[in-house]
N, C-alpha and C. Protein backbone atom coordinates (compact mmCIF):
# COMPACT_ATOMS: atom_id res chain seq x y z
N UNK A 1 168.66 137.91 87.89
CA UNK A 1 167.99 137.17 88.95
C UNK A 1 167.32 135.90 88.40
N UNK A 2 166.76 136.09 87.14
CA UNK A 2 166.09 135.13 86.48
C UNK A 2 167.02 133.47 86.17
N UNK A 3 168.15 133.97 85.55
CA UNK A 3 168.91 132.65 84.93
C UNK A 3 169.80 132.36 86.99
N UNK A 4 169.71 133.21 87.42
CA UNK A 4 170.41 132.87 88.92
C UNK A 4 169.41 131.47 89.40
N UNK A 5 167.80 131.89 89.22
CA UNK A 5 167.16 131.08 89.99
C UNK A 5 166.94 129.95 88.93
N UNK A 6 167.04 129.95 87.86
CA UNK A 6 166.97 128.93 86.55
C UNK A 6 168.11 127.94 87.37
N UNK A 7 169.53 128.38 87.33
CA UNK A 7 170.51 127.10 87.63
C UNK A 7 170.18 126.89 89.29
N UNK A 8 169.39 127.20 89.84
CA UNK A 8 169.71 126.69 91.68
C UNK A 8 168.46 125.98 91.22
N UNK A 9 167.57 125.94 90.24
CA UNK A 9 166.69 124.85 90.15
C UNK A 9 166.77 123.63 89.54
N UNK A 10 167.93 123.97 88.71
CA UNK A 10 168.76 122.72 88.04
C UNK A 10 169.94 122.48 88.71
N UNK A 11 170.38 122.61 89.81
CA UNK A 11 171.20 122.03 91.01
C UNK A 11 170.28 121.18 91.68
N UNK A 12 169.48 122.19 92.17
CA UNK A 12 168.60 121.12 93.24
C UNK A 12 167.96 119.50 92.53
N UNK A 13 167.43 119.78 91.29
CA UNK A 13 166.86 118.61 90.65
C UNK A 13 167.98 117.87 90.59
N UNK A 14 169.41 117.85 89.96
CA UNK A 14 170.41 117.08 90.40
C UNK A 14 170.89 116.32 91.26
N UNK A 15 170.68 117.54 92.64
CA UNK A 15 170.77 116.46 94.12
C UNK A 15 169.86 115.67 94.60
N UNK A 16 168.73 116.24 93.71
CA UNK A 16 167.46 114.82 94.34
C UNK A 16 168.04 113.86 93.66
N UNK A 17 167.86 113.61 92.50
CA UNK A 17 168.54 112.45 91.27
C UNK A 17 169.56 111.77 92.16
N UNK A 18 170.30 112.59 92.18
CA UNK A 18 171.73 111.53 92.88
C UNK A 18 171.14 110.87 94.88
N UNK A 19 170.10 111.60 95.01
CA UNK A 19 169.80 111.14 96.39
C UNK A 19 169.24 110.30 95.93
N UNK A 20 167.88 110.05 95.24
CA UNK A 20 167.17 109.03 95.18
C UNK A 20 168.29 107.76 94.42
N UNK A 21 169.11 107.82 93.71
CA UNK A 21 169.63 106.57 92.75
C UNK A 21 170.62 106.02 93.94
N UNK A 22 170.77 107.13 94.79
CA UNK A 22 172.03 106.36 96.07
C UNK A 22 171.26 105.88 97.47
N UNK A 23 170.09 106.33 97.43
CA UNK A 23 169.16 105.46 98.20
C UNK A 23 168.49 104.04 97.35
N UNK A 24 168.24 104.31 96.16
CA UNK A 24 167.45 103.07 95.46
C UNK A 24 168.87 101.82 95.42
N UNK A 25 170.51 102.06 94.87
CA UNK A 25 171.16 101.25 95.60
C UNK A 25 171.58 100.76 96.61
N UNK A 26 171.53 101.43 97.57
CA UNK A 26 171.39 101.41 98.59
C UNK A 26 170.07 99.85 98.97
N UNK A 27 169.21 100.25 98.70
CA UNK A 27 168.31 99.38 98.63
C UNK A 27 168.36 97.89 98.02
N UNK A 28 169.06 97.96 96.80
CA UNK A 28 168.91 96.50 95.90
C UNK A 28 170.27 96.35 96.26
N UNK A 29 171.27 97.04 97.02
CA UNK A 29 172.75 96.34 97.16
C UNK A 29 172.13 95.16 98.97
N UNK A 30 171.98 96.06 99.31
CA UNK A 30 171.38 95.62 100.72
C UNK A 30 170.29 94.11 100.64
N UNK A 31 169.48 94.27 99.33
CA UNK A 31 168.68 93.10 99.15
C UNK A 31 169.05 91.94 98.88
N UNK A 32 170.76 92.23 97.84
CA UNK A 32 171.34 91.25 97.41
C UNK A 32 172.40 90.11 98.37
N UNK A 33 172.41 91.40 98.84
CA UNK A 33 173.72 90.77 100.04
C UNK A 33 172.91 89.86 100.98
N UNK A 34 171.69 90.70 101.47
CA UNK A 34 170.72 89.66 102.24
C UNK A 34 170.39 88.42 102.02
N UNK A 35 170.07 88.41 100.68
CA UNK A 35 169.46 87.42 99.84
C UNK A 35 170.75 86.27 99.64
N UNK A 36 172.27 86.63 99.56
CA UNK A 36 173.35 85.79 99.27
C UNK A 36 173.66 85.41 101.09
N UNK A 37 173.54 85.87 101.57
CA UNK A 37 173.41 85.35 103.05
C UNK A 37 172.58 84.42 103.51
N UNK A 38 171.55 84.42 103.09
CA UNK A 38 170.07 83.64 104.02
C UNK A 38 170.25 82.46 103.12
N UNK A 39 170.82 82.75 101.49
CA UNK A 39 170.67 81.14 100.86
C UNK A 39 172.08 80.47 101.41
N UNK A 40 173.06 81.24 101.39
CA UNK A 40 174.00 80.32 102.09
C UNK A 40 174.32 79.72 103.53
N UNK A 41 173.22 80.84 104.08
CA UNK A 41 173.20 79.90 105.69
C UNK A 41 171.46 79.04 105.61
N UNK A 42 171.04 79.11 104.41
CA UNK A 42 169.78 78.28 104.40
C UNK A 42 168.39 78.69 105.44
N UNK A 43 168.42 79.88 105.59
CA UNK A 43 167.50 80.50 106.30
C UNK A 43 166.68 80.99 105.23
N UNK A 44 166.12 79.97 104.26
CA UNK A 44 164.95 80.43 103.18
C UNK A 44 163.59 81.34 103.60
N UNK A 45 162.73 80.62 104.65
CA UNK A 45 161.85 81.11 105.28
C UNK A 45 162.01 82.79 105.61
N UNK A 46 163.05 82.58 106.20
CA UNK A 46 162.95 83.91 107.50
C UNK A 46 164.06 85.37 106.16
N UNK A 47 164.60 84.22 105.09
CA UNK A 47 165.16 85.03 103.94
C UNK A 47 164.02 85.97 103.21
N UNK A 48 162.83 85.22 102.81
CA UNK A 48 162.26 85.90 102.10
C UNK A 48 161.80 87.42 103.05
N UNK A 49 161.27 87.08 104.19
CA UNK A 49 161.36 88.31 104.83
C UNK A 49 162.03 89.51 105.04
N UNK A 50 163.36 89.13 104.98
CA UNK A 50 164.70 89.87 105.00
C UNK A 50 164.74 90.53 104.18
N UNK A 51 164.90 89.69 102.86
CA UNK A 51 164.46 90.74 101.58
C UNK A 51 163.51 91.31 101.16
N UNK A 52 162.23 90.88 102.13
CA UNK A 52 161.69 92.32 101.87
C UNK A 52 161.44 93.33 102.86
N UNK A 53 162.09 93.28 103.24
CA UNK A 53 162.02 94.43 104.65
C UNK A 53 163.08 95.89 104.68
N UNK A 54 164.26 95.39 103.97
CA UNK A 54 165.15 96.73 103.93
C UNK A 54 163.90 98.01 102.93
N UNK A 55 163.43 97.33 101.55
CA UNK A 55 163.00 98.21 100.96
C UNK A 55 161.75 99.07 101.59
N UNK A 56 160.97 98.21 102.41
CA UNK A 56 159.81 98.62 102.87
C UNK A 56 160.49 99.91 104.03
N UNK A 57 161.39 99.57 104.86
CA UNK A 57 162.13 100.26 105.52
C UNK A 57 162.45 101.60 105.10
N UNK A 58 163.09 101.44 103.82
CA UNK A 58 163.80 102.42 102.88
C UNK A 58 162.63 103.62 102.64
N UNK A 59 161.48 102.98 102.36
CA UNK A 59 160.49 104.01 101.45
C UNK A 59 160.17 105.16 102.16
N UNK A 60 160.04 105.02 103.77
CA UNK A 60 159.62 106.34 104.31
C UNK A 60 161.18 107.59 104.68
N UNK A 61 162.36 105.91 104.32
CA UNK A 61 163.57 108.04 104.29
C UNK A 61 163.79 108.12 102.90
N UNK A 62 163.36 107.71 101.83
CA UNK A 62 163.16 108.09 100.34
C UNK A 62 162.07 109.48 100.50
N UNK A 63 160.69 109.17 101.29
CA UNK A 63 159.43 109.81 100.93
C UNK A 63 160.59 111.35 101.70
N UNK A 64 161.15 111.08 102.87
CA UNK A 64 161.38 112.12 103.91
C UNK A 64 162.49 112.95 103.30
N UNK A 65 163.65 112.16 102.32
CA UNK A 65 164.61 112.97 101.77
C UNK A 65 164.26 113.58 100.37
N UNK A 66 162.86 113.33 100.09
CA UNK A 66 162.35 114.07 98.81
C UNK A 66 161.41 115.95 99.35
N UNK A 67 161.11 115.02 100.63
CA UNK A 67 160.49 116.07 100.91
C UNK A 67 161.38 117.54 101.61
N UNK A 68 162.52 116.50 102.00
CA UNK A 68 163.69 117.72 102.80
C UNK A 68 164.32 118.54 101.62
N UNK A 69 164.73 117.80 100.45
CA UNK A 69 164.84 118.45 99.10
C UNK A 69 164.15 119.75 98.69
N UNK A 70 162.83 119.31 98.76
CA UNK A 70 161.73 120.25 98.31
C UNK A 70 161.93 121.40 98.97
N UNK A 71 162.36 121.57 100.28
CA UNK A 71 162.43 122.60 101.19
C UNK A 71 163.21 123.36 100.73
């Protein structure tokens, strides 16, 4: 029972890992693309906003898929 619950705790730590690194790209792919958009249509102003808004966005289903993990 012991080494049973040893590896379902080293599964689970795995799938957080791979959730959080595919949400954190998720994040800086999304920033980049934004960011290569707004300079090439010259929307500097309303760019800087853009890029920062996916991440701020991002943080509460990061906080929510750590916590669904935990469950």
């Amino acid at each position: 029972m012991a080494e049973k619950s040893e590896q379902d705790h080293a599964i689970d730590k795995i799938r957080k890992r791979k959730v959080l690194y595919f949400v954190l790209s998720l994040t800086v792919l999304s920033g980049i693309i934004t960011g290569i958009i707004n300079i090439n249509l010259g929307f500097w102003e309303q760019g800087v906003f853009i890029n920062i808004a996916p991440p701020l966005v991002m943080i509460p289903v990061v906080i929510i898929a750590i916590r669904k993990n935990k469950l």
